[in-house]
C-alpha atoms as a PDB file:
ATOM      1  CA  UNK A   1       0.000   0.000   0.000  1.00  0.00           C
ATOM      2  CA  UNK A   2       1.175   3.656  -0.855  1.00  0.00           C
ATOM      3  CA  UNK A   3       1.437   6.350   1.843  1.00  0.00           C
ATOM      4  CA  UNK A   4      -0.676   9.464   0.685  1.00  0.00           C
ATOM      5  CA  UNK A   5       0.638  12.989   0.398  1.00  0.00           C
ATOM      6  CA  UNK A   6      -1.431  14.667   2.559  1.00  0.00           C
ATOM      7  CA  UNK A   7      -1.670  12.493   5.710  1.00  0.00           C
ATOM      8  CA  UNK A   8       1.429   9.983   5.365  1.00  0.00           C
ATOM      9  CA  UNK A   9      -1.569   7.330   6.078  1.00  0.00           C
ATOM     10  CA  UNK A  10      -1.675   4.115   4.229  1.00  0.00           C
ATOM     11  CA  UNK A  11      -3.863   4.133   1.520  1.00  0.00           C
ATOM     12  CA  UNK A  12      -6.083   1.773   1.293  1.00  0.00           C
ATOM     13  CA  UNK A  13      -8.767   0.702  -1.469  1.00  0.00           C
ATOM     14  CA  UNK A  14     -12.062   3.151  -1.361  1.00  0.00           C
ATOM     15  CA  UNK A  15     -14.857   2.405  -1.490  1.00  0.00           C
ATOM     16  CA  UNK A  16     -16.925   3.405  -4.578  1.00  0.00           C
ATOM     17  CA  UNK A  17     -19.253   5.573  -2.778  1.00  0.00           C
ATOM     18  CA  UNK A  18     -15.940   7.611  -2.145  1.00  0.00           C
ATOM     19  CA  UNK A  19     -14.573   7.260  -5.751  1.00  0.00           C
ATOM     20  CA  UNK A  20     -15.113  10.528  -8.336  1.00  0.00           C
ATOM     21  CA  UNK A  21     -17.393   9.423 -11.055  1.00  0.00           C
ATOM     22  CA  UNK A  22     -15.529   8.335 -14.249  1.00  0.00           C
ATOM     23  CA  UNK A  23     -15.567  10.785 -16.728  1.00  0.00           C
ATOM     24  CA  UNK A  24     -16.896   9.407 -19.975  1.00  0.00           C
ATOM     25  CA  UNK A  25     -15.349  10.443 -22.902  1.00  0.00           C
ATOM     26  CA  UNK A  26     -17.170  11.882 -25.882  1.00  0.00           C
ATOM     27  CA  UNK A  27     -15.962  11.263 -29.723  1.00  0.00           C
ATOM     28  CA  UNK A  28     -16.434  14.475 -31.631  1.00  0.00           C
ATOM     29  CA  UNK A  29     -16.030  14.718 -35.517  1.00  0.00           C
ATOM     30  CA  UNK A  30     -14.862  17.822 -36.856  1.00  0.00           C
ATOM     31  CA  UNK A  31     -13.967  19.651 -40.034  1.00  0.00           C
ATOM     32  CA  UNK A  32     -11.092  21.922 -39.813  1.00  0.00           C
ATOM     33  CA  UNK A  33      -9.598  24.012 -42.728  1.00  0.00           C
ATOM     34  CA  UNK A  34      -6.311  23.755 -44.425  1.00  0.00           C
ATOM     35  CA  UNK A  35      -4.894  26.811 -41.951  1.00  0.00           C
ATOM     36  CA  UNK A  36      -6.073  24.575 -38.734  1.00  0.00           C
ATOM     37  CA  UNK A  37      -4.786  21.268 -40.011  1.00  0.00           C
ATOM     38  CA  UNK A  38      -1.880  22.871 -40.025  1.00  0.00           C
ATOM     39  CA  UNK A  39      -2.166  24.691 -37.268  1.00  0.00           C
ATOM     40  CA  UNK A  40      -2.687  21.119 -35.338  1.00  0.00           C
ATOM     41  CA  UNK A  41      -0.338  19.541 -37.037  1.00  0.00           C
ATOM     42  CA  UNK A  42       1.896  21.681 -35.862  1.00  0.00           C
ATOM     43  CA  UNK A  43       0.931  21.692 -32.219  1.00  0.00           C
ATOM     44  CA  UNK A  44       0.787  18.112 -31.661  1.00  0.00           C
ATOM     45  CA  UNK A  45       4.796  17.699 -33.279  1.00  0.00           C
ATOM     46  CA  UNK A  46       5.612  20.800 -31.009  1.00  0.00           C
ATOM     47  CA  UNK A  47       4.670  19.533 -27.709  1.00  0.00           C
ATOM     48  CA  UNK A  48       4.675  15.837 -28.525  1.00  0.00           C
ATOM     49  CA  UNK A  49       1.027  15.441 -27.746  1.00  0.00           C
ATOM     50  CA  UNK A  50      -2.177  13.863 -29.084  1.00  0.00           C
ATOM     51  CA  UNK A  51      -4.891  15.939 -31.120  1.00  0.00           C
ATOM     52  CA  UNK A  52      -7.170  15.366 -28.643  1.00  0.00           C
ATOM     53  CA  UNK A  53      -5.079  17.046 -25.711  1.00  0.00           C
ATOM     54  CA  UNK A  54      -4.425  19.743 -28.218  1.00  0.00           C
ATOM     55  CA  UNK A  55      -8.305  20.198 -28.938  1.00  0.00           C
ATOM     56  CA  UNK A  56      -8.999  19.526 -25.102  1.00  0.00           C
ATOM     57  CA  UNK A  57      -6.088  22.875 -23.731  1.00  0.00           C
ATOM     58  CA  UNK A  58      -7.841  25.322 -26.768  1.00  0.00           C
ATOM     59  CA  UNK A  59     -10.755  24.826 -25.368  1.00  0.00           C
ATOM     60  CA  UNK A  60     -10.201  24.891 -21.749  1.00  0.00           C
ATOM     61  CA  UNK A  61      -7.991  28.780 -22.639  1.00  0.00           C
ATOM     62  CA  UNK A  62     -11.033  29.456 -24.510  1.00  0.00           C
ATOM     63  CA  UNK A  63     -13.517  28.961 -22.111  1.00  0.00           C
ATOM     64  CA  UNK A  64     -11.480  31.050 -19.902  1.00  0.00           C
ATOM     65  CA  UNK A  65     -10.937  33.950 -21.624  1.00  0.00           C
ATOM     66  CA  UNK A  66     -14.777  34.257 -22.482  1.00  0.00           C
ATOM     67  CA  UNK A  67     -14.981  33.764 -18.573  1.00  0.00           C
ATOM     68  CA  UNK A  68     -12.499  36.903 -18.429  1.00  0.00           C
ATOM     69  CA  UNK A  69     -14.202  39.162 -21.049  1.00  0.00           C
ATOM     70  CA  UNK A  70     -17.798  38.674 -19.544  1.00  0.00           C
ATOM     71  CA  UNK A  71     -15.629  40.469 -16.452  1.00  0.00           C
ATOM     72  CA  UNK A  72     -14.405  43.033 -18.466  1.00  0.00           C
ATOM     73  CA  UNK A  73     -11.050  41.245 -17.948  1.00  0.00           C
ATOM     74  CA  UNK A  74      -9.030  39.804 -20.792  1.00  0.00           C
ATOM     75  CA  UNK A  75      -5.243  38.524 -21.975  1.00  0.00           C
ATOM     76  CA  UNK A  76      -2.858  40.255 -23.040  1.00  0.00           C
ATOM     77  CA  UNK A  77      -0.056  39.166 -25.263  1.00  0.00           C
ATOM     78  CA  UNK A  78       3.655  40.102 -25.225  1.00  0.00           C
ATOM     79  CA  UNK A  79       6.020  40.107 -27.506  1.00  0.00           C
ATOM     80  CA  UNK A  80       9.580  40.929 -26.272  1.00  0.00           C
ATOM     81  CA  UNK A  81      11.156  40.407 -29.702  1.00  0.00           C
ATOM     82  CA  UNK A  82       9.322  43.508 -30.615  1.00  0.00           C
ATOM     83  CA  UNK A  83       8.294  45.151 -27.504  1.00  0.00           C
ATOM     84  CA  UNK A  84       4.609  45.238 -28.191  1.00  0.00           C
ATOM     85  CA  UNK A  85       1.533  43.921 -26.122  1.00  0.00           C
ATOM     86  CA  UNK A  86      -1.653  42.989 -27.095  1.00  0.00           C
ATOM     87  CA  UNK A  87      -5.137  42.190 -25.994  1.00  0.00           C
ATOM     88  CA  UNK A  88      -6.203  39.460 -27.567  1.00  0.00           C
ATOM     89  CA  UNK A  89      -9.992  39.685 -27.887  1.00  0.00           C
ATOM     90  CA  UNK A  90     -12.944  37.108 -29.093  1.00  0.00           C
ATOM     91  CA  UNK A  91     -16.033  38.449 -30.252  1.00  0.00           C
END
């Protein structure tokens, strides 16, 4: 038996009322254009990833920055090559 982090107790087997529920996955067909194939392509070579963790992060950041805007918050982008900032805005 493993020791847990938080209490150095053993750890033993829960029981299922104390188990999360299992997330269920859902299968999602999509049609992306040229620029996004790429642009996925791209992502999943860069950080040595699967598509689906790829799709799963954009729209987790998305989510978030809707979350922001609705709070008159937002994100903003720097770029210290050129010494600019942006906000980067959805609408």
């Amino acid at each position: 038996m493993q020791k847990t982090a938080t209490t150095g107790r053993k750890n033993s087997a829960k029981r299922p009322e104390d188990r999360a529920p299992a997330e269920v996955a859902r299968r999602l067909v999509v049609e992306l254009n040229n620029k996004s194939v790429e642009d996925l392509t791209w992502l999943v070579s860069e950080e040595g990833t699967t598509k689906t963790t790829i799709v799963n992060r954009a729209l987790q950041v998305y989510k978030r920055i809707m979350e922001l805007q609705a709070r008159e918050g937002g994100v903003v982008l720097e770029d210290p090559e050129r010494g600019t900032r942006e906000r980067l805005l959805f609408v």
